[in-house]
Protein backbone atom coordinates (compact mmCIF):
# COMPACT_ATOMS: atom_id res chain seq x y z
CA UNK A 1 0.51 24.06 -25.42
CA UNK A 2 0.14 22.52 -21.80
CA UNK A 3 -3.25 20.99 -20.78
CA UNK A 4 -2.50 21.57 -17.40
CA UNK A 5 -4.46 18.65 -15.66
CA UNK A 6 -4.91 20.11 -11.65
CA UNK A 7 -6.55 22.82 -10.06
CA UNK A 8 -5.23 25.80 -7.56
CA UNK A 9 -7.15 23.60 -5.10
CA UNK A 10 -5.25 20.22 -6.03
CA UNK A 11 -1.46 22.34 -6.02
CA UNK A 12 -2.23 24.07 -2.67
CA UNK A 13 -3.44 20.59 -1.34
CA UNK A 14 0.17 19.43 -2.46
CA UNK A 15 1.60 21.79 -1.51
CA UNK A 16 0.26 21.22 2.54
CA UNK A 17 0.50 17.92 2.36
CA UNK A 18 3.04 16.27 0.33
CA UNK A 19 0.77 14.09 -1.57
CA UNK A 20 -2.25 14.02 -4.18
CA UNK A 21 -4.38 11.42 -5.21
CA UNK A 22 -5.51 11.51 -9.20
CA UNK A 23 -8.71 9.26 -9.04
CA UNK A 24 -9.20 9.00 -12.54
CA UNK A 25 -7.32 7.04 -15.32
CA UNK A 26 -4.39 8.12 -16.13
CA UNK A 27 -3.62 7.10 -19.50
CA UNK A 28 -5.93 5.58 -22.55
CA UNK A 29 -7.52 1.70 -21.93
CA UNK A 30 -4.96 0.79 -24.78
CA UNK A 31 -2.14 2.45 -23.69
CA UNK A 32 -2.30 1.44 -20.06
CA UNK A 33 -2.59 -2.34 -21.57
CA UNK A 34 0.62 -1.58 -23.49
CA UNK A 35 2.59 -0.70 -20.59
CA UNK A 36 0.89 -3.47 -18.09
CA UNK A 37 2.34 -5.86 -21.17
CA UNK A 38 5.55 -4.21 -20.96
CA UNK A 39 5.79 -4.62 -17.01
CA UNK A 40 4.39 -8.40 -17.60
CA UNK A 41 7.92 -8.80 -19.68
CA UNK A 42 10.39 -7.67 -18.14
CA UNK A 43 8.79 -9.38 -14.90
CA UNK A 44 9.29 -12.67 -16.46
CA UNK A 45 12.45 -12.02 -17.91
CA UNK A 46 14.74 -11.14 -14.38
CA UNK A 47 12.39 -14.61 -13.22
CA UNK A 48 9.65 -12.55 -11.29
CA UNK A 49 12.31 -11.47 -9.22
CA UNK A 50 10.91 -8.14 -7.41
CA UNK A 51 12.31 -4.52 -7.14
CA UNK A 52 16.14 -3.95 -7.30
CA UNK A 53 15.83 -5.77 -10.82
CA UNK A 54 13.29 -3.77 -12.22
CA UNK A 55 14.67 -0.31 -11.41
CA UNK A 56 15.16 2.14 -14.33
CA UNK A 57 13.60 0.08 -16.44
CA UNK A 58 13.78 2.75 -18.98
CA UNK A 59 17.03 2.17 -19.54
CA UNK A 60 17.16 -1.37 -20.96
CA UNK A 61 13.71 -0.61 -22.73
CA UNK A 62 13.66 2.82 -24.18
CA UNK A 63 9.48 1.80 -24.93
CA UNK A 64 8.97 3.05 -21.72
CA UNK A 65 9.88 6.47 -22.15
CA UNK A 66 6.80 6.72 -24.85
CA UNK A 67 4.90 6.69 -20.71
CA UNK A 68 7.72 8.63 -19.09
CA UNK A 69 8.21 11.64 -21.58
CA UNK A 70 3.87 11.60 -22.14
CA UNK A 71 1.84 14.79 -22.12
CA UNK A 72 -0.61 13.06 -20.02
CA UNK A 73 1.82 12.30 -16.75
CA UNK A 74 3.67 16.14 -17.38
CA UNK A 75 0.83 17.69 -17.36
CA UNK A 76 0.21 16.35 -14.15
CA UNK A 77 3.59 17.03 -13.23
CA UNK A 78 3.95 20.96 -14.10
CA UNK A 79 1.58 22.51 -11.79
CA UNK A 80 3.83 20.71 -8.94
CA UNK A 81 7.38 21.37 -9.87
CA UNK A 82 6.92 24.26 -12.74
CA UNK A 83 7.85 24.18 -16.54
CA UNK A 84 11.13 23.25 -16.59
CA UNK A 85 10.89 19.04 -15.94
CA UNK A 86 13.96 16.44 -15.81
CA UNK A 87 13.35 12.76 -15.85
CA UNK A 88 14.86 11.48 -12.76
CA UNK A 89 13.90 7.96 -12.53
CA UNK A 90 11.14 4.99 -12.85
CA UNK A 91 10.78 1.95 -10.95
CA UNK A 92 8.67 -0.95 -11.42
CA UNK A 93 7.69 -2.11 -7.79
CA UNK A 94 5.85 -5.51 -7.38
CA UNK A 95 4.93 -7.12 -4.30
CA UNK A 96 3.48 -10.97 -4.68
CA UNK A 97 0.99 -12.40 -2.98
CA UNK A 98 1.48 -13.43 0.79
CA UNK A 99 5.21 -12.83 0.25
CA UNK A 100 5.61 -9.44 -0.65
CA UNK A 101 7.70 -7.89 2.27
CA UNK A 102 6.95 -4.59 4.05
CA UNK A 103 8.08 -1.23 2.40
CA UNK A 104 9.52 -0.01 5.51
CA UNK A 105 9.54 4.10 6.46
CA UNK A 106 11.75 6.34 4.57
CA UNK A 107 12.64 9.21 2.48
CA UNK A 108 13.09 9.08 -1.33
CA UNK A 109 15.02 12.33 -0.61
CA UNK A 110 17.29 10.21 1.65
CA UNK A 111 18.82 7.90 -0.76
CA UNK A 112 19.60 10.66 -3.28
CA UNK A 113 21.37 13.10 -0.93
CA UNK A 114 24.08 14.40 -2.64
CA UNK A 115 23.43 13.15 -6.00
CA UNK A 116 21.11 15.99 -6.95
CA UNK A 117 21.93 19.71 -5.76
CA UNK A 118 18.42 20.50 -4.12
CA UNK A 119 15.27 18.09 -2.81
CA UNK A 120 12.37 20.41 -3.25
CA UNK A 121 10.85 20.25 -7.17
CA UNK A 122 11.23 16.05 -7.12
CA UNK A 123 7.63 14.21 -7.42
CA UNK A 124 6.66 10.81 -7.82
CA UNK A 125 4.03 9.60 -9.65
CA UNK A 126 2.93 6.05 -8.85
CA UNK A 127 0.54 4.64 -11.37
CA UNK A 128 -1.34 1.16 -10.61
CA UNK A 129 -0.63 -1.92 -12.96
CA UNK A 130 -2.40 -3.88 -10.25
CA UNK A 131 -5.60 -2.67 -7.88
CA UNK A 132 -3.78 -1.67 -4.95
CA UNK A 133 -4.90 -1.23 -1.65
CA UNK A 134 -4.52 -2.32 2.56
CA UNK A 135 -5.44 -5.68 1.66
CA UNK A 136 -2.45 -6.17 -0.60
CA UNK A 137 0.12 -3.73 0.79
CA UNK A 138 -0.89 -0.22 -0.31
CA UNK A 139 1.32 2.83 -0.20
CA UNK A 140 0.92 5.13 2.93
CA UNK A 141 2.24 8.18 3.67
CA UNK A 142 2.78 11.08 6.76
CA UNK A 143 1.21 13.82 5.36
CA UNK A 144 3.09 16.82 5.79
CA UNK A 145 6.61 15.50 6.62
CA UNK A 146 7.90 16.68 3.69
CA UNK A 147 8.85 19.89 5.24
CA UNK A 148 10.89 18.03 7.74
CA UNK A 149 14.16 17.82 6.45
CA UNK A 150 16.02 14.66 6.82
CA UNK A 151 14.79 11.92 9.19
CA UNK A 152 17.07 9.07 11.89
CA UNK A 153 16.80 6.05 10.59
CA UNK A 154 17.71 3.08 12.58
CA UNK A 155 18.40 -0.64 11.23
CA UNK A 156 15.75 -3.36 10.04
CA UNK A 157 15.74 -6.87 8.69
CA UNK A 158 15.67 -7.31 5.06
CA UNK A 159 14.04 -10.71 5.98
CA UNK A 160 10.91 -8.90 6.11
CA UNK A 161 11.21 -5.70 4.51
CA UNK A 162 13.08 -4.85 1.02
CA UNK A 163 15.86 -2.61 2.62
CA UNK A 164 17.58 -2.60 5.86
CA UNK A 165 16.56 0.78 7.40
CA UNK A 166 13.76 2.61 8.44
CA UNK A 167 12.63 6.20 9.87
CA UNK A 168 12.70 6.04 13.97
CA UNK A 169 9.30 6.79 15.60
CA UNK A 170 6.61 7.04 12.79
CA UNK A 171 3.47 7.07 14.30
CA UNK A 172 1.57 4.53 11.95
CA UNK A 173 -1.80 6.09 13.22
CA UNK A 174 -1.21 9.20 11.24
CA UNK A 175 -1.04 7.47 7.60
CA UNK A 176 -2.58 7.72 4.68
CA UNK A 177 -3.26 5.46 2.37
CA UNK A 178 -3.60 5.29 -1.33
CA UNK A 179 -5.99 3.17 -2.51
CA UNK A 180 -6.17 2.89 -6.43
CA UNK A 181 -7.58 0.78 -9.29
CA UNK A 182 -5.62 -0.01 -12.29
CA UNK A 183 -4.80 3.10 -14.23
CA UNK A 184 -4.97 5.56 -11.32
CA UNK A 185 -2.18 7.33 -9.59
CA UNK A 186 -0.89 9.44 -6.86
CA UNK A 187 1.69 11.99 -6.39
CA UNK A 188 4.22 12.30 -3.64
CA UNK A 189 6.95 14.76 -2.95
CA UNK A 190 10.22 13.22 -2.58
CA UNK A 191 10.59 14.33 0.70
CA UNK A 192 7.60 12.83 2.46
CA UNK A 193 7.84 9.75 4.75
CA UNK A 194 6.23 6.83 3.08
CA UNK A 195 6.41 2.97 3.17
CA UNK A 196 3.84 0.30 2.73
CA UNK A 197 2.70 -3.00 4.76
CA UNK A 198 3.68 -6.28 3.69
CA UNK A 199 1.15 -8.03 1.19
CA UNK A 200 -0.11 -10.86 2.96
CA UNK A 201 -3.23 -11.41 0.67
CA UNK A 202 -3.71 -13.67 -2.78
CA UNK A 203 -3.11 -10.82 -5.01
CA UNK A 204 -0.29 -9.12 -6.43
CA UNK A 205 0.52 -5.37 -6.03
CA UNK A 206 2.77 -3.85 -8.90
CA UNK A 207 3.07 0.00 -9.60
CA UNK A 208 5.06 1.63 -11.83
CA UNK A 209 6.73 4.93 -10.11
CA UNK A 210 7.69 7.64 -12.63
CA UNK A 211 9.70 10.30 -11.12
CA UNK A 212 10.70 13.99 -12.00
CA UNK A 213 12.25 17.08 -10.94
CA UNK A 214 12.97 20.81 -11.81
CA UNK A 215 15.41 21.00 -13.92
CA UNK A 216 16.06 24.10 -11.41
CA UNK A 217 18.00 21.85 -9.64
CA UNK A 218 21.90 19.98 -10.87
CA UNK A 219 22.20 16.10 -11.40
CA UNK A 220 25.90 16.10 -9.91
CA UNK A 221 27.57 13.82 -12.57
CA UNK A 222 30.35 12.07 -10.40
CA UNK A 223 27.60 11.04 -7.76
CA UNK A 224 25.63 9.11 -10.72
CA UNK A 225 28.14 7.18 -12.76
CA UNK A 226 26.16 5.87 -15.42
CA UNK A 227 22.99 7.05 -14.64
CA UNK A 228 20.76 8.88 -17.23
CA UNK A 229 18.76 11.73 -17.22
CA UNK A 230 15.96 13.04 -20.08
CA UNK A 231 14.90 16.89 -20.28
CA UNK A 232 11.29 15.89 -20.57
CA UNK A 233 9.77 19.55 -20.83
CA UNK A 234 11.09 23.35 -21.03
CA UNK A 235 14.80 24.20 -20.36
CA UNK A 236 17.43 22.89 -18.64
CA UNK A 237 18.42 25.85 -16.43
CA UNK A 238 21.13 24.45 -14.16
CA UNK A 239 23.20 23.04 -16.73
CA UNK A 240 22.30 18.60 -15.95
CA UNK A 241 23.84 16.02 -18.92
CA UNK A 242 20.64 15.18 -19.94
CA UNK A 243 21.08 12.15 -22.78
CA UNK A 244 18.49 13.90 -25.38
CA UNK A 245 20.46 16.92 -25.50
């Protein structure tokens, strides 16, 4: 049986907004030690190399999926996106002291158009390894752009930020920011328009981004050539390759 962790007040707050924050710990002392050791490993093994390198993670070290398939994070998940849950992605995402470049503005929805058959159902859930905050290059979002279909992006530097395109006109006054200790997390919808400051202070930022959507909606199987998908809860109603089928 579910253990449904949010209230009606939490979804409709989603729901406005795009985002949630979940100021509590997320999984056990031990367990969040287990995966912080996990990250700590494959860090050092692509030579503290950051973020293209550690993305899906899960699929060179099926540990993870102990985290990814967890009642704790789908029970955070289901009030969001329904029953019926696919695991999309994960993503470890470090930034390291005074070097870590910018996050610049975008879209999650953006670089998965037309490899999934619908946008709406897909959250993120973004757990701190690290404390995470302005100081050290915190996530922010726009709340409520995730109604907004898709953005114009123009070209940036990778020099300075870790991909080469941003959203035009984002008026930084309007974020939010998610400020977390170790253990917590937040919740974004894929849709919203996010990004995150450079880290210019002594201390790392790492967070590990789980990711999920309905399984209302079809991984297309010639746009993802080699790419896995789990069925992590209920059915799988539009028919997706998942690998643990």
């Amino acid at each position: 049986m579910s253990n449904l962790l949010l209230t009606n007040d939490d979804v409709s707050y989603y729901a406005k907004n795009g985002y949630l924050l979940q100021k509590k710990p997320l999984f056990s002392p031990e367990k969040m030690q287990e995966l912080s050791e996990i990250f700590e490993e494959q860090w050092a093994a692509v030579g503290k190399k950051l973020n293209s390198e550690l993305d899906t993670p899960h699929f060179r070290d099926e540990r993870l999926l102990k985290f990814l398939l967890s009642e704790e994070v789908l029970d955070l998940v289901e009030p969001l996106i329904g029953p019926n849950i696919g695991l999309w992605s994960s993503h470890f995402i470090a930034k390291e002291p005074f070097v870590g470049k910018q996050t610049p503005w975008h879209e999650d929805s953006a670089y998965w158009k037309g490899r999934i058959d619908r946008m709406d159902k897909i959250v993120t859930v973004w757990l701190a390894i690290d404390r995470s905050n302005k100081e050290n290059g915190c996530m922010r979002v726009i709340p409520g752009t995730h109604n907004n279909g898709f953005s114009e992006y123009e070209s940036v530097s990778e020099d300075s930020n870790i991909f080469n395109s941003q959203i035009k006109k984002v008026n930084d006054s309007e974020a939010v920011y998610f400020e977390l200790e170790p253990g917590e997390c937040s919740l974004h919808d894929s849709r919203i328009i996010h990004g995150a400051a450079a880290n210019t202070s002594p201390f790392r930022r790492c967070g590990y981004t789980m990711r999920y959507f309905s399984t209302e909606a079809r991984v297309i199987p010639e746009k993802n050539p080699g790419f896995k998908v789990w069925l992590a809860r209920g059915k799988n109603i539009a028919g997706s390759q998942f690998v643990n089928e």
